[in-house]
Protein backbone atom coordinates (compact mmCIF):
# COMPACT_ATOMS: atom_id res chain seq x y z
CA UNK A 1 0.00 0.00 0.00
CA UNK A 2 2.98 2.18 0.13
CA UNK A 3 4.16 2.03 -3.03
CA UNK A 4 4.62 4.79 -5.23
CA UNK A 5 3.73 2.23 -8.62
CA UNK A 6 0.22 2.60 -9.20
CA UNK A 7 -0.33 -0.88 -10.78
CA UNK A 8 1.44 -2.45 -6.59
CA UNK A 9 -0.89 0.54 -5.16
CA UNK A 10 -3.94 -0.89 -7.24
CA UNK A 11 -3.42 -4.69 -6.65
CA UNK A 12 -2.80 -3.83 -2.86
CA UNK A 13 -6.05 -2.03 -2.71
CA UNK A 14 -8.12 -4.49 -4.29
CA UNK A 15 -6.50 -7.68 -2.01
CA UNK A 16 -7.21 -5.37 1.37
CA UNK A 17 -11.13 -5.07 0.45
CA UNK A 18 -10.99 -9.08 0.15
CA UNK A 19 -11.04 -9.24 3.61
CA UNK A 20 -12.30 -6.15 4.67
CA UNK A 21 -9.09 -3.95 5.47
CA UNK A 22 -10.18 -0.66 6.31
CA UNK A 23 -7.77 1.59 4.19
CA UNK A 24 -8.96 5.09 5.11
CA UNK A 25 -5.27 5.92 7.23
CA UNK A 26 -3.25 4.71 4.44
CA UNK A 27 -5.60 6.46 1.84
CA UNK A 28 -5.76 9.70 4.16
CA UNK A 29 -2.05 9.86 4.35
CA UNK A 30 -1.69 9.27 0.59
CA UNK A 31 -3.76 12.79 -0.35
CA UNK A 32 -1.95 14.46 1.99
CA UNK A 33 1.25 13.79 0.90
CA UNK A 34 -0.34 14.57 -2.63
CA UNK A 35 -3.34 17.11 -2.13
CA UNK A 36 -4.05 17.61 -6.19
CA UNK A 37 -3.50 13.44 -6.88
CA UNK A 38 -7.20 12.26 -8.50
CA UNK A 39 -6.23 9.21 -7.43
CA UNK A 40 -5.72 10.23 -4.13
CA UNK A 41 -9.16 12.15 -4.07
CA UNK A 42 -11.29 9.21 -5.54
CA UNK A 43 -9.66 6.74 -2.75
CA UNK A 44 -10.43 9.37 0.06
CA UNK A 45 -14.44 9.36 -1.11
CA UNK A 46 -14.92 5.91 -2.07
CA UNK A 47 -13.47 4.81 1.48
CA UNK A 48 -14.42 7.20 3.72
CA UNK A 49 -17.51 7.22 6.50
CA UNK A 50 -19.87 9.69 7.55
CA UNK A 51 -17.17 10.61 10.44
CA UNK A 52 -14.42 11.55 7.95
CA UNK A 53 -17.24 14.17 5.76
CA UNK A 54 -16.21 17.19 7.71
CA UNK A 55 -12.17 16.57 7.58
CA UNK A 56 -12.68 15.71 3.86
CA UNK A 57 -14.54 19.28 3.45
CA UNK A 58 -12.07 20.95 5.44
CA UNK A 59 -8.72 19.15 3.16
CA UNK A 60 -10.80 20.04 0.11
CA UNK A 61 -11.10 24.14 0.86
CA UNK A 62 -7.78 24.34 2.08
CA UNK A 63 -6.08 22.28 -0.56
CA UNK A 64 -8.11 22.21 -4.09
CA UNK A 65 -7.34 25.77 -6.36
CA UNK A 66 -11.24 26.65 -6.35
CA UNK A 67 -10.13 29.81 -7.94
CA UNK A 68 -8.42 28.24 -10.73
CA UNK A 69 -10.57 24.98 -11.10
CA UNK A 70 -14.53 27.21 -11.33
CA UNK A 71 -14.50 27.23 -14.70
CA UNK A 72 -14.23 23.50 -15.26
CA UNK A 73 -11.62 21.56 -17.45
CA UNK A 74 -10.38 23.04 -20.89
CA UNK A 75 -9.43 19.47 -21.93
CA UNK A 76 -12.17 16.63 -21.57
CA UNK A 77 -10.69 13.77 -22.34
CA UNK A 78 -8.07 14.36 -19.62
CA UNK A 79 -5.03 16.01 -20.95
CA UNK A 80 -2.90 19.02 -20.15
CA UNK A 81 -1.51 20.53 -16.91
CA UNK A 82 -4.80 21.15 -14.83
CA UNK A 83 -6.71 18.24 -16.07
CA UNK A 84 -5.62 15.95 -12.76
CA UNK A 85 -6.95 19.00 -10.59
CA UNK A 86 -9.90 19.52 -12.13
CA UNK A 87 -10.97 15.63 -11.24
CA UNK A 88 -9.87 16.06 -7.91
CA UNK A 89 -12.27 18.21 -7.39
CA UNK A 90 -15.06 16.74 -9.10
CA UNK A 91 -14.28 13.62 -7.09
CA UNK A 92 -14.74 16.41 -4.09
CA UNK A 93 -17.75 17.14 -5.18
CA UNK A 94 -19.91 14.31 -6.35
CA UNK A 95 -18.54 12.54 -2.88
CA UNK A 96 -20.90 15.17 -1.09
CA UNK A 97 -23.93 14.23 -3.24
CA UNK A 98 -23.77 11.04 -0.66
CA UNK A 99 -24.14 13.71 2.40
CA UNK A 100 -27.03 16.10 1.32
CA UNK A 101 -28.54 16.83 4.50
CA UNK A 102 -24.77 17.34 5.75
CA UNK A 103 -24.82 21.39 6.87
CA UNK A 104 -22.71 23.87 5.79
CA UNK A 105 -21.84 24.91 8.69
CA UNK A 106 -18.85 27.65 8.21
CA UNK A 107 -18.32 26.65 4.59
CA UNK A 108 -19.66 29.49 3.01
CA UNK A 109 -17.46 31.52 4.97
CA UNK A 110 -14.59 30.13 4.37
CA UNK A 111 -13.46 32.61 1.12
């Protein structure tokens, strides 16, 4: 799980759901080590729980270039410098469709 080869990082993922291996540290740690990784961002969502929603919020406002990313990617079929960040945040994003009755607290304030 701590390897930097995607193809290891994916087989090690896959053989730690087998038996249930709850990844969110090792998936946590990844994104912050890389804070703009898709990869990192999609593995955050898909194995997070309801107590992780505000932390992920928090990483995502502090961390994803909302200023840069708000007018969505130039290149759709996933090419050129900002392509990886733009993702990230759509993986951001459609992971709080799951939470729609989660508040917003401060959020709004946070600009």
């Amino acid at each position: 799980m701590q390897s930097n080869d995607n193809v290891k990082y994916w087989n090690a993922k896959k053989a730690a759901e087998k038996p249930g291996i709850d990844l969110w540290k090792t998936v946590w740690a990844k994104l912050k080590e890389k804070p703009l990784d898709s990869t990192s961002w999609y593995d955050v969502t898909h194995y997070s729980k309801l107590e992780h929603t505000d932390k992920i919020i928090d990483f995502a406002l502090n961390h994803l270039p909302f200023e840069k990313l708000g007018t969505g990617a130039k290149d759709s079929i996933g090419f050129r410098d900002n392509y990886n960040k733009h993702l990230s945040l759509e993986y951001a994003t459609t992971f709080l469709e799951n939470y729609p009755k989660k508040r917003r607290k401060n959020y709004l304030n946070h600009t």
